[in-house]
N, C-alpha and C. Protein backbone atom coordinates (compact mmCIF):
# COMPACT_ATOMS: atom_id res chain seq x y z
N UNK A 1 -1.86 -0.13 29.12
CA UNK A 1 -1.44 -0.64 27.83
C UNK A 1 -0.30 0.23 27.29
N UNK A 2 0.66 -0.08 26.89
CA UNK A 2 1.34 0.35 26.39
C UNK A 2 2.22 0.41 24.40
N UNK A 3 2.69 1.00 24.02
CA UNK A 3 2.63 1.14 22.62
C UNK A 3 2.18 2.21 22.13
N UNK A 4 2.22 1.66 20.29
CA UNK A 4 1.54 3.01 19.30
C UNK A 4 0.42 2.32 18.89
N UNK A 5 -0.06 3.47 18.20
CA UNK A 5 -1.60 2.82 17.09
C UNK A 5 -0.73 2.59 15.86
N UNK A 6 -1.01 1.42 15.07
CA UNK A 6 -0.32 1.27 14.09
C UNK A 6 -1.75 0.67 13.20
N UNK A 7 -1.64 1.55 11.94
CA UNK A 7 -2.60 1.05 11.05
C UNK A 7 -3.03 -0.06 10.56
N UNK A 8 -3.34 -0.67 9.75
CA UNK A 8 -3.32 -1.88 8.36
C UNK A 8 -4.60 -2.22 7.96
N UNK A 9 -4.26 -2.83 7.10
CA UNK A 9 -5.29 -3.02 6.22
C UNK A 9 -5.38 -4.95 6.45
N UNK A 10 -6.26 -5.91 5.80
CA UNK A 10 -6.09 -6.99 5.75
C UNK A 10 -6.14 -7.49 3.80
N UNK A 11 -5.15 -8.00 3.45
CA UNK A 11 -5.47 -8.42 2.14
C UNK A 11 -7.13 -8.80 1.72
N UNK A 12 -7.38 -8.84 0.43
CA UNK A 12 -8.86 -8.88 0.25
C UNK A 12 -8.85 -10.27 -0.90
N UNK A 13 -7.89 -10.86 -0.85
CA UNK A 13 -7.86 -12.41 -1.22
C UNK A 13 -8.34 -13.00 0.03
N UNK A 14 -9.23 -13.77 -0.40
CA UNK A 14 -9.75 -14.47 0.55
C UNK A 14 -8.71 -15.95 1.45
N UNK A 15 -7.67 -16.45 0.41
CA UNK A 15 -7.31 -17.15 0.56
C UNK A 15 -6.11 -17.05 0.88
N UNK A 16 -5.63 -15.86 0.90
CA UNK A 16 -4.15 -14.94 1.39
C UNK A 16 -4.19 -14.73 3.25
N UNK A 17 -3.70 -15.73 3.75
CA UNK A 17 -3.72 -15.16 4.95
C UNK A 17 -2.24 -14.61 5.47
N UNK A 18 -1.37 -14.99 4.82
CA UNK A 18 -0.40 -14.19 5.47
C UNK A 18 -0.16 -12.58 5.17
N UNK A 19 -1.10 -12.29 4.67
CA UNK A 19 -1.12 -10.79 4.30
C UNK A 19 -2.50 -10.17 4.68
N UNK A 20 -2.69 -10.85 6.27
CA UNK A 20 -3.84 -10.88 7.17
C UNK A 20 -3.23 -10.27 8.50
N UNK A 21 -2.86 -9.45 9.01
CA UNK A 21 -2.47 -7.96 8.32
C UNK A 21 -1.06 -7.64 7.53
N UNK A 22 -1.57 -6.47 6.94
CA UNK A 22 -0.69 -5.42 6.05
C UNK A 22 -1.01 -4.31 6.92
N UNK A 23 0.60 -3.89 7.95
CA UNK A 23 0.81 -2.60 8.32
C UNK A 23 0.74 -1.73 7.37
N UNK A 24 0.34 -0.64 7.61
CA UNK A 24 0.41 0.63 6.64
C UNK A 24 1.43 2.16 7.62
N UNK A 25 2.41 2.28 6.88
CA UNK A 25 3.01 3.40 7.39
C UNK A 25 2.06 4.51 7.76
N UNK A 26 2.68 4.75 9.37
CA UNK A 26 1.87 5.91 9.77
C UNK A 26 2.97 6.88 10.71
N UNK A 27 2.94 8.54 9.71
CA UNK A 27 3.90 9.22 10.49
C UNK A 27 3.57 9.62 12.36
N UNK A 28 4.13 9.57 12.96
CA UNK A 28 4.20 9.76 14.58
C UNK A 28 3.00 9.29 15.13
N UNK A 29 2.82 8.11 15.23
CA UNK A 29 1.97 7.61 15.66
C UNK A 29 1.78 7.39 17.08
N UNK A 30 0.20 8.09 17.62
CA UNK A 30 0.12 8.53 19.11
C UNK A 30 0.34 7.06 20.22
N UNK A 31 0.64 7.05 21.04
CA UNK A 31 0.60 6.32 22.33
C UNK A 31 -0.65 5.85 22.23
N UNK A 32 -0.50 4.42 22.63
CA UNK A 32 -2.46 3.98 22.72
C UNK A 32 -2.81 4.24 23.83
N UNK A 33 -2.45 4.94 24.82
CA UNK A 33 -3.12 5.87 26.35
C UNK A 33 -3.97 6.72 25.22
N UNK A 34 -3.76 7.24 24.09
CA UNK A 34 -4.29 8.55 23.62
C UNK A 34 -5.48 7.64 22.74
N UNK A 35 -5.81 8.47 21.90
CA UNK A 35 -7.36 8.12 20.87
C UNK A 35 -6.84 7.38 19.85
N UNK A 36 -7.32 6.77 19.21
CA UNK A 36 -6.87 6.48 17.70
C UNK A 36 -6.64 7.40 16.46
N UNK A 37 -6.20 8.06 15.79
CA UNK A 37 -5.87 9.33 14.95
C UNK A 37 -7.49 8.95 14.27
N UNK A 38 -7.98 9.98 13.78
CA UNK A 38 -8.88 10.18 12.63
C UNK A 38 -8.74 9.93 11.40
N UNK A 39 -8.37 8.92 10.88
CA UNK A 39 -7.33 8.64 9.52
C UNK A 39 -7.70 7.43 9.00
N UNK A 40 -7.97 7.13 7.84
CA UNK A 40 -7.80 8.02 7.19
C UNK A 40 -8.41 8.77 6.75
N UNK A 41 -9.00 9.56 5.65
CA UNK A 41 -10.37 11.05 4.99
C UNK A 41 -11.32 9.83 4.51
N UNK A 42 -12.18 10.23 4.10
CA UNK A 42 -13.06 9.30 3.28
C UNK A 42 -12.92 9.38 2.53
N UNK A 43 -11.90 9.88 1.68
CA UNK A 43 -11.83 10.23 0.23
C UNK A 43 -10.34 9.61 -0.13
N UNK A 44 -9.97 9.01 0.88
CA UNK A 44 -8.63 7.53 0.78
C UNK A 44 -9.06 6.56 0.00
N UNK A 45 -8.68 5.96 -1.40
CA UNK A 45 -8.40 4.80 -2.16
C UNK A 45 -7.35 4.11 -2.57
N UNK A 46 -6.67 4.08 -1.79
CA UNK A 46 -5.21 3.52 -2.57
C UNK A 46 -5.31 2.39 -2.93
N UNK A 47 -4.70 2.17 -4.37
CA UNK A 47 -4.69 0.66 -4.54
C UNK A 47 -3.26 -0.24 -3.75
N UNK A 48 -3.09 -1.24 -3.19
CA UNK A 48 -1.98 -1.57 -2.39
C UNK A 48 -2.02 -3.34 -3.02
N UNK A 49 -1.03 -3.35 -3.48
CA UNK A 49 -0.60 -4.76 -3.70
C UNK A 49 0.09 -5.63 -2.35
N UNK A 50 -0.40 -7.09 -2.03
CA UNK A 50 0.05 -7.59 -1.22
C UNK A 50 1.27 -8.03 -1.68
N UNK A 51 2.14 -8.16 -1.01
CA UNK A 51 4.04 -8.80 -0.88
C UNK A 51 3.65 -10.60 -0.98
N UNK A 52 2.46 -10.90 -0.22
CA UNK A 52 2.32 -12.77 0.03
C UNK A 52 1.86 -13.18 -1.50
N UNK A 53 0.42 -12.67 -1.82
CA UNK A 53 -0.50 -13.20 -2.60
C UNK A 53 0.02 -12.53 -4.33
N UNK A 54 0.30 -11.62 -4.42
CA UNK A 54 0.86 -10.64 -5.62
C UNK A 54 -0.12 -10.11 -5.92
N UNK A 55 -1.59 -10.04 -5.32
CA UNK A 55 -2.70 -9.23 -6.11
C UNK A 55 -2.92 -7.80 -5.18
N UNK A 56 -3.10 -7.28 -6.43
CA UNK A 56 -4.08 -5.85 -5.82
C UNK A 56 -4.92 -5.34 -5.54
N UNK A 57 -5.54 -4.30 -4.71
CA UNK A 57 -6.90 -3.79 -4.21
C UNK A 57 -6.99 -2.65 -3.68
N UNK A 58 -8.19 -2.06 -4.27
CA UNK A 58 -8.32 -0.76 -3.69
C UNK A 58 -8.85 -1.05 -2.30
N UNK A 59 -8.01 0.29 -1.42
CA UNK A 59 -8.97 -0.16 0.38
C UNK A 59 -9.47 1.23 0.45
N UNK A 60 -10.44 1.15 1.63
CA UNK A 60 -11.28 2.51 1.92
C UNK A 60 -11.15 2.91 3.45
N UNK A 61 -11.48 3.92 4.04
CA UNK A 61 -11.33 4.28 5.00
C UNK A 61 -11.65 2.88 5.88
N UNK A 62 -12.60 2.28 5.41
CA UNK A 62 -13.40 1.40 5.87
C UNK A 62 -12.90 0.24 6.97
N UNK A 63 -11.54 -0.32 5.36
CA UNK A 63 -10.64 -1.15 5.26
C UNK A 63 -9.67 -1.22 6.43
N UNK A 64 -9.62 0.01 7.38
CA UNK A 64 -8.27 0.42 8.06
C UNK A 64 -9.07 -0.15 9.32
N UNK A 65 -7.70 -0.76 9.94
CA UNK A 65 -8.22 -1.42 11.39
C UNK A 65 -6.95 -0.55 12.44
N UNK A 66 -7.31 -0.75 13.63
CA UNK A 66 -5.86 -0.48 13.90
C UNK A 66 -5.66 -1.22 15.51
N UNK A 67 -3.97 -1.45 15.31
CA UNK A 67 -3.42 -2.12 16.33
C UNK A 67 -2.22 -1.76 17.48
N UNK A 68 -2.44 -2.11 18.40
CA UNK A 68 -1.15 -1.53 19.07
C UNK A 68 0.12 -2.55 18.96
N UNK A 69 1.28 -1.74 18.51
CA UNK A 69 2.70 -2.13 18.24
C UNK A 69 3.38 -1.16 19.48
N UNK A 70 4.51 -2.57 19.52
CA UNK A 70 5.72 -1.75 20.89
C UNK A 70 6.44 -0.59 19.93
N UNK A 71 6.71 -0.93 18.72
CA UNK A 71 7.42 0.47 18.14
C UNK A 71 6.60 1.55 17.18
N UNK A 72 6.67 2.68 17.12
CA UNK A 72 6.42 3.19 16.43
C UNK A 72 6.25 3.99 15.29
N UNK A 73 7.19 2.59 14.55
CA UNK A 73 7.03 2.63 12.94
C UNK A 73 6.89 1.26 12.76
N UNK A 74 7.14 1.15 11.31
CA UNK A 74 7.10 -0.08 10.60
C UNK A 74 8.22 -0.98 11.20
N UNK A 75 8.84 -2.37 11.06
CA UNK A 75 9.35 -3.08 11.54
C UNK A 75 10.47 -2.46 10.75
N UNK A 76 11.80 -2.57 10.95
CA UNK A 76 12.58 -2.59 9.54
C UNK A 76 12.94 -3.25 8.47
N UNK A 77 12.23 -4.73 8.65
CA UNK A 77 12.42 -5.71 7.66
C UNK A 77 11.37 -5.40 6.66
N UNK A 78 10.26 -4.56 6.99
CA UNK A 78 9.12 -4.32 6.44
C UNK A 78 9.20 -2.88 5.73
N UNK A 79 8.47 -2.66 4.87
CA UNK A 79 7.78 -1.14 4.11
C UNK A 79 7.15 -1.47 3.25
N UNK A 80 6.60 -0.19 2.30
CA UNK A 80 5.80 0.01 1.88
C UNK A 80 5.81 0.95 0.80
N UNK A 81 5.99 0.71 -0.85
CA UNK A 81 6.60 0.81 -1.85
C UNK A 81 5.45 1.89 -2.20
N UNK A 82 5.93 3.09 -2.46
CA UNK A 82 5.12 4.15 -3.31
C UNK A 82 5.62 4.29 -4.92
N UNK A 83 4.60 3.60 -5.54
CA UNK A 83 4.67 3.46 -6.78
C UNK A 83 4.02 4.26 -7.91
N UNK A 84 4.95 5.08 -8.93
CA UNK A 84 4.04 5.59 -9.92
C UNK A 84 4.05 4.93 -11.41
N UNK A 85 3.24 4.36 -12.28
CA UNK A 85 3.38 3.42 -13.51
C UNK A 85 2.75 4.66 -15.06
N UNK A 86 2.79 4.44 -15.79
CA UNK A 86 2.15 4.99 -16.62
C UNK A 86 0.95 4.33 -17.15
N UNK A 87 0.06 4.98 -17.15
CA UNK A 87 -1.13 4.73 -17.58
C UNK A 87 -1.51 4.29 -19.25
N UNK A 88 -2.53 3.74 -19.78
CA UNK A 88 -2.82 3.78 -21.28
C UNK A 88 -2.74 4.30 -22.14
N UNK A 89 -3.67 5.29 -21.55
CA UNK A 89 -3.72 6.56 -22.22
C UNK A 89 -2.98 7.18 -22.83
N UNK A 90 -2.35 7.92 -24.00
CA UNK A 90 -1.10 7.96 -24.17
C UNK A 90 -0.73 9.47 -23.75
N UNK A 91 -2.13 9.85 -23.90
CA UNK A 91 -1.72 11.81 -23.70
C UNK A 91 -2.19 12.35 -22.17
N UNK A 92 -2.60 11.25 -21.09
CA UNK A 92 -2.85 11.37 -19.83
C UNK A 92 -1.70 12.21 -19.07
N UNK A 93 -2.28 12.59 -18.23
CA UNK A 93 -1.53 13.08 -17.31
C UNK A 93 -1.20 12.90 -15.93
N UNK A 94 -1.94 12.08 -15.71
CA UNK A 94 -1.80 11.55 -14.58
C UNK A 94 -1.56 9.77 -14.24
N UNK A 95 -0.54 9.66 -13.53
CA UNK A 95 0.25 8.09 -13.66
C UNK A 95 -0.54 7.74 -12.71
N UNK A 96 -0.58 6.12 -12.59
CA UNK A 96 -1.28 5.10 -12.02
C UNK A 96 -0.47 5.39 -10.72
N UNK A 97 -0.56 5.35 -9.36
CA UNK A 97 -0.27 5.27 -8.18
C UNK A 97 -0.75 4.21 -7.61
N UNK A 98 0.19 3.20 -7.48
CA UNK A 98 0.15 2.06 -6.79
C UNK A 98 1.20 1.96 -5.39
N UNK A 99 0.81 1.09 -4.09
CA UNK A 99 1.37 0.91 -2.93
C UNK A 99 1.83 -1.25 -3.14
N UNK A 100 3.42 -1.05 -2.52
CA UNK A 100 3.66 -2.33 -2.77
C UNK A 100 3.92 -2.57 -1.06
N UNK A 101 3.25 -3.40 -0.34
CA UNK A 101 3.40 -4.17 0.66
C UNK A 101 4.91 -4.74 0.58
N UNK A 102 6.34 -4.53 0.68
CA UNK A 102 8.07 -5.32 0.75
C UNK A 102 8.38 -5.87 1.71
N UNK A 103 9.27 -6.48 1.56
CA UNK A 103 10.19 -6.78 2.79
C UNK A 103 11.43 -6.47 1.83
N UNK A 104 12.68 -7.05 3.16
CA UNK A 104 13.95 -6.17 2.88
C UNK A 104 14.73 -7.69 2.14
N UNK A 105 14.02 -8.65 1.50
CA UNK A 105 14.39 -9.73 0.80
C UNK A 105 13.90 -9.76 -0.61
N UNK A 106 13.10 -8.45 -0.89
CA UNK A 106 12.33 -8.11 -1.96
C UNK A 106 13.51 -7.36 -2.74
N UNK A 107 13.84 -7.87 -4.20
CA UNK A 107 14.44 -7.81 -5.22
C UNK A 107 13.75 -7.04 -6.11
N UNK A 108 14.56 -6.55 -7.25
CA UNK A 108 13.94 -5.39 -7.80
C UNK A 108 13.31 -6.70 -9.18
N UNK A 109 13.96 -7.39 -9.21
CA UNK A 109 13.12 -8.47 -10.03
C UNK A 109 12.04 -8.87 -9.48
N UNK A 110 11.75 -9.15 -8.49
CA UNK A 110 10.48 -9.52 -7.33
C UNK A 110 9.25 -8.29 -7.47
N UNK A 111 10.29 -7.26 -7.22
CA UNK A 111 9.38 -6.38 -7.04
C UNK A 111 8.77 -5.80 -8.11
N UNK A 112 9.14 -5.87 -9.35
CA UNK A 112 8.75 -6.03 -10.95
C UNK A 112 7.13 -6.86 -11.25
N UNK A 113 7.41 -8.13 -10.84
CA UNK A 113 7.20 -8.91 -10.73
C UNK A 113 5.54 -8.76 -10.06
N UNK A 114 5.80 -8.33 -8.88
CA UNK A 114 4.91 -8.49 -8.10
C UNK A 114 3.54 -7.35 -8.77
N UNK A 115 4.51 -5.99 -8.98
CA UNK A 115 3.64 -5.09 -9.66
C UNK A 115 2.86 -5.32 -10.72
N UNK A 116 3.57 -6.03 -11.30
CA UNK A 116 2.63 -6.27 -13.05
C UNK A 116 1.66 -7.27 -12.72
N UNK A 117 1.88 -8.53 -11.99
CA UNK A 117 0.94 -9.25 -11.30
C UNK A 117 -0.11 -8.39 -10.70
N UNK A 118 -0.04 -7.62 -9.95
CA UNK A 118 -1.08 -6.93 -8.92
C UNK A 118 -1.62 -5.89 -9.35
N UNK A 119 -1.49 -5.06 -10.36
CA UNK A 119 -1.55 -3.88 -10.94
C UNK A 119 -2.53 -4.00 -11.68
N UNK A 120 -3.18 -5.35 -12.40
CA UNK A 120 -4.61 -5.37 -13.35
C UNK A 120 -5.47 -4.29 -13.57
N UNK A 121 -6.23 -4.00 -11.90
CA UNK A 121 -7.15 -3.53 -11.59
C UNK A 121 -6.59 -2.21 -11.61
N UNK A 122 -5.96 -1.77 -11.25
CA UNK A 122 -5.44 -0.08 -10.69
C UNK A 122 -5.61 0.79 -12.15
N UNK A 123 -6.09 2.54 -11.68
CA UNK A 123 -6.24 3.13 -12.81
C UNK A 123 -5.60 4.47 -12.11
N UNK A 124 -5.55 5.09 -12.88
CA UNK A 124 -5.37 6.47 -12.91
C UNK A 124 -6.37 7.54 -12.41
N UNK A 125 -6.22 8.89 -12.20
CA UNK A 125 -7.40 9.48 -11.60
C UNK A 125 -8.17 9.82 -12.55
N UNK A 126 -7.88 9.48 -13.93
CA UNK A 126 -8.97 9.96 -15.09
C UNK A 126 -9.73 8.60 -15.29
N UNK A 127 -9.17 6.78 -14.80
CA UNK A 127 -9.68 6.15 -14.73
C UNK A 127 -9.39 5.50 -15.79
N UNK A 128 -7.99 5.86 -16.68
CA UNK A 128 -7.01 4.41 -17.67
C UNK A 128 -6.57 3.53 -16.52
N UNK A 129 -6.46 2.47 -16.97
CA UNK A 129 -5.98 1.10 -16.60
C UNK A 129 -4.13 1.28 -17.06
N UNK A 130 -3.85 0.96 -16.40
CA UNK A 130 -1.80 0.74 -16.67
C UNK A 130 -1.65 0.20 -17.81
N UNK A 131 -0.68 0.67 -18.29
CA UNK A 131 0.38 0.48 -19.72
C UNK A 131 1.02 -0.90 -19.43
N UNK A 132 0.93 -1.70 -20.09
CA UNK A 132 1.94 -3.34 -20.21
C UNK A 132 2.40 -3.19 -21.32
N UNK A 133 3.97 -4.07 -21.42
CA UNK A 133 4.43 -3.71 -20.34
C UNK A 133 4.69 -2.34 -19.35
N UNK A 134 5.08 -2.89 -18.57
CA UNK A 134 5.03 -1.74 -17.69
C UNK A 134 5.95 -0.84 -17.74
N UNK A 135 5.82 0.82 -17.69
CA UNK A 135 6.40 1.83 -17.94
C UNK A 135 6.56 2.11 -16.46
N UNK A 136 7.55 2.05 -15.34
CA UNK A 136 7.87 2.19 -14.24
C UNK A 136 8.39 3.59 -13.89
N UNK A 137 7.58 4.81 -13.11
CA UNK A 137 8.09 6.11 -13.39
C UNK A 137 8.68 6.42 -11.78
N UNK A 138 8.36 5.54 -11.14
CA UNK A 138 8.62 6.41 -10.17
C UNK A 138 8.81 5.23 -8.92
N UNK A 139 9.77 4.99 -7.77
CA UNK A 139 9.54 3.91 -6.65
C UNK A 139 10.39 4.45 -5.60
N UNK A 140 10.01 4.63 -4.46
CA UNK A 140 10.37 5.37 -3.22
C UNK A 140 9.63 4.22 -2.02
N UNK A 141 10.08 4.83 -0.90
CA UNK A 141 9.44 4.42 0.35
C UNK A 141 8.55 5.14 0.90
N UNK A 142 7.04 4.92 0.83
CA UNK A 142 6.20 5.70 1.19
C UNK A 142 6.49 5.76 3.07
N UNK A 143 5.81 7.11 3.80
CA UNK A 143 6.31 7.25 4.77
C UNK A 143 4.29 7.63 5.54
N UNK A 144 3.84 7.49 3.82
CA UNK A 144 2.40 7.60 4.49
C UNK A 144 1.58 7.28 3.10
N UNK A 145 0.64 6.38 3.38
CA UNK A 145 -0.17 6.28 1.99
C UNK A 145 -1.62 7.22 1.89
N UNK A 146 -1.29 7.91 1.16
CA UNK A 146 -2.54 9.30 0.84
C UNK A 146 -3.02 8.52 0.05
């Protein structure tokens, strides 16, 4: 066999299948001759919004399946949006961390869009719910979702 181990998750809309899988960035990912990495901790929750359906969900170690891909990264039409929002709370300190499932046709209006849609559920580590509208602090390309 040849390839990498490449992570993902499967959306948790039941009725979302094209976001049946969601790759998840994974740095140097081993040859599938080798083991599957140990990954993620049990103490992994990220909330990750799907790109198809616009909703969000926390996944658990549980959640992670994994597959062999000929390359070993993400596609390039594909990534995976590391998001920080501000929380309710007003004197918190710690921002909502959300993951956005993209493609490279994803607009910053889209991608607005998609967050405030998917973001309901997501809290902070003290456990506020996100600020609406949305206070947008932070958006990069995650290269690994902790």
């Amino acid at each position: 066999m040849f390839g990498y181990w490449m992570p993902f998750v499967r959306c948790k809309t039941p009725s979302c299948s094209r976001g049946k899988p969601t790759f998840l960035p994974y740095p140097n990912p081993p040859e599938v001759s080798s083991n599957r990495p140990l990954w993620p901790t049990d103490a992994w929750q990220p909330f990750l919004i799907c790109r198809h359906c616009e909703l969000g969900y926390e996944y658990t170690k549980q959640d992670v399946e994994w597959r062999s891909s000929p390359i070993a990264d993400l596609s390039p039409e594909l990534s995976v949006l590391d998001i920080e929002v501000r929380c309710v709370q007003n004197n918190c300190e710690f921002p909502v961390k959300l993951y956005l499932s993209a493609d490279s046709a994803t607009t910053k209006r889209d991608r607005d869009r998609k967050i405030e849609s998917g973001c309901r559920k997501a809290t902070c580590r003290a456990g506020h719910g996100v600020l609406l509208p949305l206070d947008i602090r932070k958006v990069g390309i995650a290269s690994e979702i902790k």
